[in-house]
N, C-alpha and C. Protein backbone atom coordinates (compact mmCIF):
# COMPACT_ATOMS: atom_id res chain seq x y z
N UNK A 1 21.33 104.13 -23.47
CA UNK A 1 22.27 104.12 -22.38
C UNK A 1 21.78 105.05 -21.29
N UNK A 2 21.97 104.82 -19.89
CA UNK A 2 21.86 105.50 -19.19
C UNK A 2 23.45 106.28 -18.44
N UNK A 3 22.60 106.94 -18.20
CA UNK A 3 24.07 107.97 -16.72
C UNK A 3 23.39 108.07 -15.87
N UNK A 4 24.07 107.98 -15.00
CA UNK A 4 23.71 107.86 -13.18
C UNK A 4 25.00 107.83 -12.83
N UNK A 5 24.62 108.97 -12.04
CA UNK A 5 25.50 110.20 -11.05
C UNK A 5 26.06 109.73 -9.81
N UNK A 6 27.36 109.31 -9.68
CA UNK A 6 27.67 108.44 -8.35
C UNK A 6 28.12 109.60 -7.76
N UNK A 7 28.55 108.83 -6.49
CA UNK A 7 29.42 109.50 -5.08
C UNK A 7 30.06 110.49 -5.87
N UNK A 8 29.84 111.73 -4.46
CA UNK A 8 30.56 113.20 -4.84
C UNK A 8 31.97 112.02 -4.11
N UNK A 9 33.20 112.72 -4.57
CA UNK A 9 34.54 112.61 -3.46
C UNK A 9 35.18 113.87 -3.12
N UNK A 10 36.15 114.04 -2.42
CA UNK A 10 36.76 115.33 -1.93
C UNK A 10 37.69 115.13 -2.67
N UNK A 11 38.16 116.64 -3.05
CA UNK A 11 39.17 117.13 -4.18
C UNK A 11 40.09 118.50 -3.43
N UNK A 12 41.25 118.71 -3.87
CA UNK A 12 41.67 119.62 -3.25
C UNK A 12 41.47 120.67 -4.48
N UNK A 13 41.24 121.99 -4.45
CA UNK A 13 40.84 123.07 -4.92
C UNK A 13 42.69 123.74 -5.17
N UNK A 14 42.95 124.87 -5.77
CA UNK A 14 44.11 125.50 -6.15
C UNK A 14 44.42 126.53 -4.64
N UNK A 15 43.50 126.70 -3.94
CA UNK A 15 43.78 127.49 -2.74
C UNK A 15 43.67 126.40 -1.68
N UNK A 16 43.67 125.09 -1.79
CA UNK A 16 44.22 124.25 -0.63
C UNK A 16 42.79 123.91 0.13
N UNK A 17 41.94 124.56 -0.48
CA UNK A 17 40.47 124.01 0.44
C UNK A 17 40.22 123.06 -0.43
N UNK A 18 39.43 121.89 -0.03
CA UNK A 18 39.03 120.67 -0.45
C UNK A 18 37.57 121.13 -0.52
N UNK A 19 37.20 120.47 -1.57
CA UNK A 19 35.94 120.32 -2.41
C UNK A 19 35.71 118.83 -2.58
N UNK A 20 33.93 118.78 -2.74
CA UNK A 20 33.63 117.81 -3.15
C UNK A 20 33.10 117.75 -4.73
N UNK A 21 33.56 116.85 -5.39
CA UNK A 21 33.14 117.02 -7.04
C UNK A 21 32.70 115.49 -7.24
N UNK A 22 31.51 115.58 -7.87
CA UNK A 22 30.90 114.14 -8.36
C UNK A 22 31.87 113.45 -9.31
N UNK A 23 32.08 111.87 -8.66
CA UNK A 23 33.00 110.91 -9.73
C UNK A 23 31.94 110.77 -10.99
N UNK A 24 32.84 110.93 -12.06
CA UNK A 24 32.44 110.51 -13.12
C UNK A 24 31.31 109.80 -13.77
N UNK A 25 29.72 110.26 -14.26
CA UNK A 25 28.62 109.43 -14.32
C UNK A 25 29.21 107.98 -14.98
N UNK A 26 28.50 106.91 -14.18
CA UNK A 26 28.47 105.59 -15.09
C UNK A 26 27.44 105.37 -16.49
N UNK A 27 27.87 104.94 -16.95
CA UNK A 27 27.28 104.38 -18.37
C UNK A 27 27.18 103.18 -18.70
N UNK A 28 25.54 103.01 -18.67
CA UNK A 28 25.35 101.52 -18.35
C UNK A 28 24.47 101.06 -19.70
N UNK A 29 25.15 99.84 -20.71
CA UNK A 29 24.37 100.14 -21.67
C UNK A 29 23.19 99.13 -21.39
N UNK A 30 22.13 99.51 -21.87
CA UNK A 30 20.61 98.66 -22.21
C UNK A 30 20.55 97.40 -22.85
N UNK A 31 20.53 96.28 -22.05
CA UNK A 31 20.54 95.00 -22.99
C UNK A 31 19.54 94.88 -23.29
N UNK A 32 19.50 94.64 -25.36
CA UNK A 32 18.62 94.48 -25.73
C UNK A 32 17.51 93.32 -25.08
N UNK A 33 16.07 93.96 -25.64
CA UNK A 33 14.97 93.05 -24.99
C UNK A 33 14.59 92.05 -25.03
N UNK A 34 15.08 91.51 -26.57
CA UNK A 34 15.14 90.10 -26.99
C UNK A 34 15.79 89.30 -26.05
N UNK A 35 17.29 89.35 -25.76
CA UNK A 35 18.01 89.14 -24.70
C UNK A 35 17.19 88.51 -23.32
N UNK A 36 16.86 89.92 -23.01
CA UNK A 36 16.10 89.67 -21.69
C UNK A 36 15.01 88.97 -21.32
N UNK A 37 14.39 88.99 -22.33
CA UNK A 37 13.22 88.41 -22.30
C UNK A 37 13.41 86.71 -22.68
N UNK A 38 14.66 86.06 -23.98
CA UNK A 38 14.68 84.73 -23.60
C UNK A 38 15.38 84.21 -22.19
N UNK A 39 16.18 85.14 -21.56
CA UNK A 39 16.63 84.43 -20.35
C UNK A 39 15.78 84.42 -19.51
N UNK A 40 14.68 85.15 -19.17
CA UNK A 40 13.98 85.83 -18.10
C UNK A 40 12.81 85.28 -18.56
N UNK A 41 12.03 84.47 -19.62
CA UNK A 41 10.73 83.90 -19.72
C UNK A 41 10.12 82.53 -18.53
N UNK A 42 11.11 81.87 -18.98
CA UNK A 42 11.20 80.57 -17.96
C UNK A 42 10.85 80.63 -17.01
N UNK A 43 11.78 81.76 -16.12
CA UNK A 43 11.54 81.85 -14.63
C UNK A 43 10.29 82.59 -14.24
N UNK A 44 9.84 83.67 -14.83
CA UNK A 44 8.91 84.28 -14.99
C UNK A 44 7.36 83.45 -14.60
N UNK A 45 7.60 82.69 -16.16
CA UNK A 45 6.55 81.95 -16.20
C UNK A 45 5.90 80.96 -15.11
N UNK A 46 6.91 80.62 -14.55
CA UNK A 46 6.99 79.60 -13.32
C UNK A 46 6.56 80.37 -12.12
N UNK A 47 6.93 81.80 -12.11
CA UNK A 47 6.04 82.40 -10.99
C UNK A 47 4.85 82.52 -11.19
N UNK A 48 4.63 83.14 -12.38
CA UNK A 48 2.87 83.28 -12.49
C UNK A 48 2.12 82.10 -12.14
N UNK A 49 2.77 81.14 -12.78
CA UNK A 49 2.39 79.53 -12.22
C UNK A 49 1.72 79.44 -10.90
N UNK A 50 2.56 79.24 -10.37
CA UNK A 50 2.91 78.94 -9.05
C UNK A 50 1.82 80.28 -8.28
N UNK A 51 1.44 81.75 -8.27
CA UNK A 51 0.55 82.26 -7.67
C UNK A 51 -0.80 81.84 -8.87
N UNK A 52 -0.91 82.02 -9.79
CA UNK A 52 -1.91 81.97 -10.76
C UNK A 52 -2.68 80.06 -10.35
N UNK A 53 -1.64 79.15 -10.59
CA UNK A 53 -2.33 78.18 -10.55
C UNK A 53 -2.54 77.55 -12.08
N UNK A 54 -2.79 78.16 -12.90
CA UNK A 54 -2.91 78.03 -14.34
C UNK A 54 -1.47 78.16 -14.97
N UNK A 55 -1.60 76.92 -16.16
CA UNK A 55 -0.12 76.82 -17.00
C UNK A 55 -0.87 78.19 -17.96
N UNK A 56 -1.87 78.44 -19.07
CA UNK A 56 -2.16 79.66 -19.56
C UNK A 56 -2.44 80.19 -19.39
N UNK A 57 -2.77 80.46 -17.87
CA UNK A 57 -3.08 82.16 -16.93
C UNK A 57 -2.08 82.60 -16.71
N UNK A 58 -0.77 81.81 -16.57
CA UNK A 58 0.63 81.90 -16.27
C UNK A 58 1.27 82.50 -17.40
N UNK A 59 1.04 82.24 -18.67
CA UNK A 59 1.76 82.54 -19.61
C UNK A 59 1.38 83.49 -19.93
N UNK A 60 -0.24 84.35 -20.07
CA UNK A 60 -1.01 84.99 -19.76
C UNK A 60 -0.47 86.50 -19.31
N UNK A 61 -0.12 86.30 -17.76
CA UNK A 61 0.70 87.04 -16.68
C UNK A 61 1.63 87.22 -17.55
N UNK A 62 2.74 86.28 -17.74
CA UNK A 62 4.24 86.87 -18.68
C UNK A 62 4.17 87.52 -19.24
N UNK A 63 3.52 87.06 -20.27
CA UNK A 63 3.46 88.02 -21.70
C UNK A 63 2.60 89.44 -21.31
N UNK A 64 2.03 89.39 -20.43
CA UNK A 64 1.18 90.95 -20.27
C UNK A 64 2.51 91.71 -19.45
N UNK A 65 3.62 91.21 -18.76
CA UNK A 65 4.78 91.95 -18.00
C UNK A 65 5.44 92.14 -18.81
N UNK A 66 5.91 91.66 -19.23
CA UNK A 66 7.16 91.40 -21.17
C UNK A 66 6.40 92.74 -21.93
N UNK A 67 4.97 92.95 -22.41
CA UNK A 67 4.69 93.64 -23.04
C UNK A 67 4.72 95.36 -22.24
N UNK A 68 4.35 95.14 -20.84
CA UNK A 68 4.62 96.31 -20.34
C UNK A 68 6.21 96.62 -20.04
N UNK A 69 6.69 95.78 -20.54
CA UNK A 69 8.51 96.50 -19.80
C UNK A 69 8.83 96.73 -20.82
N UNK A 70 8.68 96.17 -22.21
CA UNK A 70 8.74 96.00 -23.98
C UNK A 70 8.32 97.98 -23.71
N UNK A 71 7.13 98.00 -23.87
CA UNK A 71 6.64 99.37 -24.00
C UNK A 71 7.65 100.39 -23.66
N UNK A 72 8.35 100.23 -21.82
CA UNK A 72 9.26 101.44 -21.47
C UNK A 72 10.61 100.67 -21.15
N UNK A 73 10.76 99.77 -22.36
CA UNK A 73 12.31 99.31 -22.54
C UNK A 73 13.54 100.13 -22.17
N UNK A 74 13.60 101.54 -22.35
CA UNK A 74 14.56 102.32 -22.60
C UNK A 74 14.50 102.86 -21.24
N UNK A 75 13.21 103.45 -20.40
CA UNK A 75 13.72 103.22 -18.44
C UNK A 75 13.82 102.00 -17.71
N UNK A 76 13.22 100.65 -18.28
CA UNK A 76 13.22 99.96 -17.36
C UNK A 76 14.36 98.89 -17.88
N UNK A 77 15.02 98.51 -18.71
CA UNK A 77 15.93 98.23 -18.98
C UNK A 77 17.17 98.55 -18.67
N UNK A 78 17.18 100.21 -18.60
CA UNK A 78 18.31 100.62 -17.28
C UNK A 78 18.34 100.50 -15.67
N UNK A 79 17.35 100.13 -15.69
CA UNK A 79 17.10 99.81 -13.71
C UNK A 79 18.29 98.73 -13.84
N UNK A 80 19.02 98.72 -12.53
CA UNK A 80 20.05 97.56 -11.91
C UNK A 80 19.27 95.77 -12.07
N UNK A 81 17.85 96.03 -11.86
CA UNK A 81 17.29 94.48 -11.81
C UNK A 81 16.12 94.95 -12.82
N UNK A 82 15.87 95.01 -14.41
CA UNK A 82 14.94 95.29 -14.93
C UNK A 82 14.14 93.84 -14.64
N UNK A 83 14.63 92.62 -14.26
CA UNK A 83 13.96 91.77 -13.82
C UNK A 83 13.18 91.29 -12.70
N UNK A 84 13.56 92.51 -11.90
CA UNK A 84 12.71 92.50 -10.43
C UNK A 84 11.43 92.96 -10.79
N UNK A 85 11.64 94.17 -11.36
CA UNK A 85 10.19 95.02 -11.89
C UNK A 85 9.47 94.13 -12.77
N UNK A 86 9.90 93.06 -13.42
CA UNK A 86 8.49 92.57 -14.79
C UNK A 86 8.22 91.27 -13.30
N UNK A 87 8.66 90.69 -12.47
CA UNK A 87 8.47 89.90 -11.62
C UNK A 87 7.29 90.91 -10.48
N UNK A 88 7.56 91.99 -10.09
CA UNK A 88 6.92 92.85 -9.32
C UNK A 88 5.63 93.19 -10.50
N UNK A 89 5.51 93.05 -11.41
CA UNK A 89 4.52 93.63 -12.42
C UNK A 89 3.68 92.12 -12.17
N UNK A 90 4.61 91.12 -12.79
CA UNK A 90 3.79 89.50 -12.42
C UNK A 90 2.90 89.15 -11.14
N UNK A 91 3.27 89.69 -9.27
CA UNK A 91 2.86 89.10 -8.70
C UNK A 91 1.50 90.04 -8.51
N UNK A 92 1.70 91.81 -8.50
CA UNK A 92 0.38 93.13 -8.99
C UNK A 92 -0.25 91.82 -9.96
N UNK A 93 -0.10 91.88 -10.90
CA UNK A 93 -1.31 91.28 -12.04
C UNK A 93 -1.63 90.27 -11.35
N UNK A 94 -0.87 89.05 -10.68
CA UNK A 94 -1.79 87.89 -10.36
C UNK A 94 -2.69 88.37 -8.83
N UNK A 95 -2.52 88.78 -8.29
CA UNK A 95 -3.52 89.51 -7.07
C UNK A 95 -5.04 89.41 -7.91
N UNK A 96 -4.36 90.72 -8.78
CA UNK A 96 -5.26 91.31 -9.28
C UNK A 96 -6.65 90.38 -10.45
N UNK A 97 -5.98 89.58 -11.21
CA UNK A 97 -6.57 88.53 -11.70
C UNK A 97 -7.41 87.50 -10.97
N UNK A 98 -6.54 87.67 -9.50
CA UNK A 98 -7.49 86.27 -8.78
C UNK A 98 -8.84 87.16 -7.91
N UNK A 99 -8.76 88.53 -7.82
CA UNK A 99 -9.91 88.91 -7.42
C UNK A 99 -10.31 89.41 -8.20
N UNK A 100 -10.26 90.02 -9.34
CA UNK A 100 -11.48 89.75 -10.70
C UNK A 100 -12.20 88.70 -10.83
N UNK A 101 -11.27 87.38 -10.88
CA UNK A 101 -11.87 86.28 -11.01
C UNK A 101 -13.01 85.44 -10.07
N UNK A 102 -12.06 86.32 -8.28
CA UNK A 102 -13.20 85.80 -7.67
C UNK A 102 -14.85 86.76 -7.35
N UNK A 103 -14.70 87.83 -7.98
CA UNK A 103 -15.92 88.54 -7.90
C UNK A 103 -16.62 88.12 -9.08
N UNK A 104 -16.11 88.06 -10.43
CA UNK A 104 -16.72 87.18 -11.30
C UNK A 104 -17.79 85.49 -10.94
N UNK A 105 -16.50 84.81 -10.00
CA UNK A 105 -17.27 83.51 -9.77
C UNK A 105 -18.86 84.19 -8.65
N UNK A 106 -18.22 84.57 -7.83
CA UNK A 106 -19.53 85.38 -6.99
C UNK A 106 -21.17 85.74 -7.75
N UNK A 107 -20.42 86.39 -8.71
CA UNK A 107 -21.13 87.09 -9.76
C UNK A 107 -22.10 86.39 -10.39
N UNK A 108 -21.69 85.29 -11.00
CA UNK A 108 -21.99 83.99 -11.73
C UNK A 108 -22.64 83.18 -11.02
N UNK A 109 -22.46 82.89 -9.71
CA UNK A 109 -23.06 82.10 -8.64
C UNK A 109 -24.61 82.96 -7.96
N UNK A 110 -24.33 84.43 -7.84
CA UNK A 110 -25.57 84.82 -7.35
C UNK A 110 -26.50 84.67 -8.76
N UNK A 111 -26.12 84.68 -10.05
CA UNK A 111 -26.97 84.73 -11.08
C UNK A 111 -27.60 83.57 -11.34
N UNK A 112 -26.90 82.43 -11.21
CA UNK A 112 -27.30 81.15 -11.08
C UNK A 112 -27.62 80.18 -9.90
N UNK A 113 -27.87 80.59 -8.40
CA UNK A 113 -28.24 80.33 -7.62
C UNK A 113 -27.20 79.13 -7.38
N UNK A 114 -25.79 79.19 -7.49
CA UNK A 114 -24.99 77.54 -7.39
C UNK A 114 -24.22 78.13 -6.25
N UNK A 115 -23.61 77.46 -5.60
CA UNK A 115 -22.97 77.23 -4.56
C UNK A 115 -21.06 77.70 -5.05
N UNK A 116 -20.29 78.64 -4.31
CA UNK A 116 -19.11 79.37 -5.02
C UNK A 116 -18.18 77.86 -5.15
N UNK A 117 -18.53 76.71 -4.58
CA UNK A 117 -17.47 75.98 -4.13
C UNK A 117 -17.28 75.03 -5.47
N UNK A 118 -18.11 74.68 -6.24
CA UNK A 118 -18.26 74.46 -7.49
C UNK A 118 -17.16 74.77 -8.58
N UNK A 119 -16.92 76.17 -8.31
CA UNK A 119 -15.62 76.57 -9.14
C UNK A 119 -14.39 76.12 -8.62
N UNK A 120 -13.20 75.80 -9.29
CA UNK A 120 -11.74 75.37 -9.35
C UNK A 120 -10.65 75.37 -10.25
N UNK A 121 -9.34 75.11 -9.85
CA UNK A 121 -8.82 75.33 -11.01
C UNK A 121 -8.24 73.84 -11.23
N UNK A 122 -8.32 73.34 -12.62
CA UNK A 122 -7.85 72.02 -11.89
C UNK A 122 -6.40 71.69 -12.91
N UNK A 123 -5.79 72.89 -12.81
CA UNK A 123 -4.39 72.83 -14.02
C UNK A 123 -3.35 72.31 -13.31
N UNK A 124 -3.00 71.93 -12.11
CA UNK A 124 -1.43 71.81 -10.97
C UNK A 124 -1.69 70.29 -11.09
N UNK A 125 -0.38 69.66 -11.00
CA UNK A 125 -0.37 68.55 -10.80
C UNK A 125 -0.69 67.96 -9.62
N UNK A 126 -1.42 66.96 -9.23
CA UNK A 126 -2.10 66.57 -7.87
C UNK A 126 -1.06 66.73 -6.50
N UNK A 127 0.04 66.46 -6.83
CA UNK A 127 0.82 66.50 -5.64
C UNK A 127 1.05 67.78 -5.06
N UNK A 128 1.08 68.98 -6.14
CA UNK A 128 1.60 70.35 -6.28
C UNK A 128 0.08 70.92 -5.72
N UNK A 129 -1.06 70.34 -6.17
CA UNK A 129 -2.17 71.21 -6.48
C UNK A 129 -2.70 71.95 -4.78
N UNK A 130 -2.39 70.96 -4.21
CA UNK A 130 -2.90 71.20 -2.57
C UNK A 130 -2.27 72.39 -1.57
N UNK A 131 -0.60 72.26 -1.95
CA UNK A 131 0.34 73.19 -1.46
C UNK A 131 0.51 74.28 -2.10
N UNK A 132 -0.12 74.64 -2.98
CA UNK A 132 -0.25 75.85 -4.25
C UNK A 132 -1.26 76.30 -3.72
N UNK A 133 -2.00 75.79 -3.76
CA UNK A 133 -3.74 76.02 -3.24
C UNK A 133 -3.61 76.90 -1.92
N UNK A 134 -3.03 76.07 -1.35
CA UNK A 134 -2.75 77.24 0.39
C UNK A 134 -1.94 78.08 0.18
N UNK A 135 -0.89 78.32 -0.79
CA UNK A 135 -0.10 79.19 -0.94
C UNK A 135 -0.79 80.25 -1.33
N UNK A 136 -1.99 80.12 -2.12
CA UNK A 136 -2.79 81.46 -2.87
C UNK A 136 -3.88 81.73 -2.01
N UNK A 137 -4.28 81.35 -0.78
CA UNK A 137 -4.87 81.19 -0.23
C UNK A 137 -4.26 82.42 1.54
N UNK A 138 -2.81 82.50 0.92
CA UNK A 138 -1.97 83.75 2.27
C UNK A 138 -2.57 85.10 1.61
N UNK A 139 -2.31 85.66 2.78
CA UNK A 139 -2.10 86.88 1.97
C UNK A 139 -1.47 87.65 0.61
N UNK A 140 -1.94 88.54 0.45
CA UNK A 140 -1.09 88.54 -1.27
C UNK A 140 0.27 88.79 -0.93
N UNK A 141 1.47 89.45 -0.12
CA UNK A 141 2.54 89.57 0.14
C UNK A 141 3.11 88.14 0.71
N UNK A 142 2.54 87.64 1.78
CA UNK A 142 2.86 86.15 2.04
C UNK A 142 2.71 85.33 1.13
N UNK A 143 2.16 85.21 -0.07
CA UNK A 143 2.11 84.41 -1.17
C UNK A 143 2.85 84.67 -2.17
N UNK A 144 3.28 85.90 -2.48
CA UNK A 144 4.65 86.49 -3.09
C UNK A 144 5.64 86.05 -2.81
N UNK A 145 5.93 86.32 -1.41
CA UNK A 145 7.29 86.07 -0.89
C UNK A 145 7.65 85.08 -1.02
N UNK A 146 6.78 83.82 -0.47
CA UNK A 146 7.17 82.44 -0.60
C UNK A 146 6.65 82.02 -1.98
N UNK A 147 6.24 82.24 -3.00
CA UNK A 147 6.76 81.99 -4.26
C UNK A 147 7.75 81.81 -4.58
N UNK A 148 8.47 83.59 -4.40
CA UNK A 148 9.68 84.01 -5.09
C UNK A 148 10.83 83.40 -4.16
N UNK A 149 10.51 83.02 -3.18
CA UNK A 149 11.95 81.99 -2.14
C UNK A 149 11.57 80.71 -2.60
N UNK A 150 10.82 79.98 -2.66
CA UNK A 150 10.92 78.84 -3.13
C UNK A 150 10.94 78.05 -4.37
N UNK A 151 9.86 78.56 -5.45
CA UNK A 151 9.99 78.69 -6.49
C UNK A 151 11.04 79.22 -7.14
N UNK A 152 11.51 80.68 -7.24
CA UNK A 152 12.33 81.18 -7.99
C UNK A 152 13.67 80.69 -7.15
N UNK A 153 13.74 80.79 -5.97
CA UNK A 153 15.08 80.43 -4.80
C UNK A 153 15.78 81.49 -4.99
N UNK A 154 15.05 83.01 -4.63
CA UNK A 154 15.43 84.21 -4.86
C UNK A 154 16.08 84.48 -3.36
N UNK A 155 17.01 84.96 -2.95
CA UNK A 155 17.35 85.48 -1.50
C UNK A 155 16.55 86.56 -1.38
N UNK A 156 16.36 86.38 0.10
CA UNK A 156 15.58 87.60 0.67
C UNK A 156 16.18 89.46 0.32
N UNK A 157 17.31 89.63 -0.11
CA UNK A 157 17.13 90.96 -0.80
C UNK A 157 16.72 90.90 -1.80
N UNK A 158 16.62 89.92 -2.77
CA UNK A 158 16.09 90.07 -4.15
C UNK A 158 14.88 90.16 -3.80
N UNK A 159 14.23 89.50 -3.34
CA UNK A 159 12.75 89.37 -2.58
C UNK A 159 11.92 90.76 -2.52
N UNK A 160 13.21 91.33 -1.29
CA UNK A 160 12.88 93.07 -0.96
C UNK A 160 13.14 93.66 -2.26
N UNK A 161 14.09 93.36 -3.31
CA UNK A 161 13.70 94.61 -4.53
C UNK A 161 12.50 94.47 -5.16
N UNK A 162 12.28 93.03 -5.49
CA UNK A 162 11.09 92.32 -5.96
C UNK A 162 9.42 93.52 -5.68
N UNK A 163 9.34 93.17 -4.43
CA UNK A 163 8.09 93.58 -3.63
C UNK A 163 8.08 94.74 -3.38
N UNK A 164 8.81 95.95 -3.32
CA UNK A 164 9.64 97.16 -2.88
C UNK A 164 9.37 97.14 -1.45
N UNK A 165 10.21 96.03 -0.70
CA UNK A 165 9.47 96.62 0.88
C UNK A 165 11.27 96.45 1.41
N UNK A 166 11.69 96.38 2.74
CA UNK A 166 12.51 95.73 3.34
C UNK A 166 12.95 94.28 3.61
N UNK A 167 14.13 94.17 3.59
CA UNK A 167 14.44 92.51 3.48
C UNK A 167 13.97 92.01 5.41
N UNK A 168 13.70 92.86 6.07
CA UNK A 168 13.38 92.53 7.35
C UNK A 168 11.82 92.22 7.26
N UNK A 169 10.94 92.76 6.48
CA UNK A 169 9.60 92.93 5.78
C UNK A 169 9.18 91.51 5.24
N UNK A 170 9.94 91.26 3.86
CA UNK A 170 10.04 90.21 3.65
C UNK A 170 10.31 88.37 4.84
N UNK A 171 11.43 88.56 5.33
CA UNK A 171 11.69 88.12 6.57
C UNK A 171 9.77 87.61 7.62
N UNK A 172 9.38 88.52 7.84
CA UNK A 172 7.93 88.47 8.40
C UNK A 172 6.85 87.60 7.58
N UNK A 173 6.90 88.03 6.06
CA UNK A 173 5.71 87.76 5.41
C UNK A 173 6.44 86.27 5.25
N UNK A 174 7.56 86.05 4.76
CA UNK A 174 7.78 84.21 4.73
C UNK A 174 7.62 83.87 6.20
N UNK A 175 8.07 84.04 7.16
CA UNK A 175 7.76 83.61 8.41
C UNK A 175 5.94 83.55 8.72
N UNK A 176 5.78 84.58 8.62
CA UNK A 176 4.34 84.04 8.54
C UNK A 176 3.79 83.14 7.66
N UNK A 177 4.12 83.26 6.78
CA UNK A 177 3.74 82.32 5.64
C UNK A 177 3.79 80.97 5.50
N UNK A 178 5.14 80.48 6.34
CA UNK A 178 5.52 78.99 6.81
C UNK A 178 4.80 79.04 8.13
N UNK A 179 4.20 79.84 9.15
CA UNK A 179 3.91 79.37 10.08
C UNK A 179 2.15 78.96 9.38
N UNK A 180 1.56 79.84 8.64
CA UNK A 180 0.25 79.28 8.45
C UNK A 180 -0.11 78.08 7.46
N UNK A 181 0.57 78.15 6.44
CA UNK A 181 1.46 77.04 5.59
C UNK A 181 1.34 75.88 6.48
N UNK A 182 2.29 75.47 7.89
CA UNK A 182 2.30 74.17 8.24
C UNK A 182 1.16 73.98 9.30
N UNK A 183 0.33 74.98 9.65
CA UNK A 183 -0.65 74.81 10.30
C UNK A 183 -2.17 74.15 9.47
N UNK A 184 -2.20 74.69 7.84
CA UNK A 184 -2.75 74.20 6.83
C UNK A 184 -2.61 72.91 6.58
N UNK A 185 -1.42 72.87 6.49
CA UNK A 185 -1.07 71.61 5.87
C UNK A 185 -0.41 70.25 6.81
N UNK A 186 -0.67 70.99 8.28
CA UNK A 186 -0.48 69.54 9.20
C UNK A 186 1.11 68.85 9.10
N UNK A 187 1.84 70.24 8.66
CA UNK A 187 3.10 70.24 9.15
C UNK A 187 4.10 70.77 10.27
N UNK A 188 4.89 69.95 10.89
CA UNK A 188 5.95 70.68 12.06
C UNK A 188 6.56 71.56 11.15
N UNK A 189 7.29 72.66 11.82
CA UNK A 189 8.54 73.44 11.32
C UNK A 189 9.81 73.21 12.36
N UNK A 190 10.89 73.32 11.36
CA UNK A 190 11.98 73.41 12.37
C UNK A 190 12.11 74.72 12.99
N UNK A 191 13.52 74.54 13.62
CA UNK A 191 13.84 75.64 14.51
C UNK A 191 14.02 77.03 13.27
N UNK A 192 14.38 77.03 12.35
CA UNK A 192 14.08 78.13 11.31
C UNK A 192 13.27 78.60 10.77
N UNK A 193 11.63 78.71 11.01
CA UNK A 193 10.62 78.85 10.48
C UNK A 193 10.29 80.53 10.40
């Protein structure tokens, strides 16, 4: 269980001066991890997806976030969204995986004299595979954001706990993101872009 210390309020004192005294800590109990983890796999998984590109690079991603929130169950289980943080742990690891991977292909290509273009991933379904492709292809925050809004259909504050930035922050990186998005992909935007 955790305690966390809310709002002081004003109190009147026995000599008529008012004081401020902290309301009562809340007590918030820890839902077990089992719990969390079958409601929270699904969606999870579908993000790693969706930046990863891979159905078992995806599952991959999960289970390496699951195992790090598993580890500090007892702080991160008390956070208000312990599900923002293993999602914020998911989109860190997939960055991070796709430029391992692409210094690896580099790697592999100067050793073997082949051309980088050779490598691919060819796990997305053809219709999906093209618009995924440009999606991992934004920046790593512009490819977050519009993951987690379209994929997950997270609102832009969940977004901002998600990423730890501002929901005005967020706001930018999907806006940018749809503007290079339909320039890629030889789409108009409406007046909401």
């Amino acid at each position: 269980m955790t305690v966390r210390p809310k709002h002081r309020v004003p109190e009147e004192a026995a000599d008529g001066e008012r004081k401020t005294v902290p309301l009562a800590p809340v007590v918030r109990a820890v839902e077990p991890f089992d719990r969390f983890y079958a409601r929270e796999y699904r969606s999870v998984v579908g993000l790693a997806y969706a930046l990863s590109g891979s159905q078992s690079g995806a599952e991959d991603l999960a289970q390496e976030a699951f195992i790090a929130a598993h580890k500090k169950w007892d702080q991160i289980g008390a956070y208000d969204k312990p599900e923002a943080w293993v999602r914020r742990v998911v989109s860190n690891m997939s960055v991070s995986r796709f430029r391992r991977r692409a210094n690896e292909i580099k790697a592999m290509t100067r050793l073997a004299g082949l051309r980088s273009e050779a490598a691919g991933i060819g796990e997305l379904p053809a219709e999906a595979d093209h618009f995924w492709a440009q999606v991992r292809r934004l920046p790593k925050r512009q490819a977050q954001a519009v993951a987690l809004h379209y994929l997950e259909d997270l609102p832009i504050a969940e977004i901002a706990d998600v990423l730890d930035c501002s929901p005005n922050t967020v706001k930018v990186h999907l806006h940018k993101g749809r503007q290079t998005l339909a320039t890629r992909l030889n789409v108009e935007l409406g007046g909401d872009a």
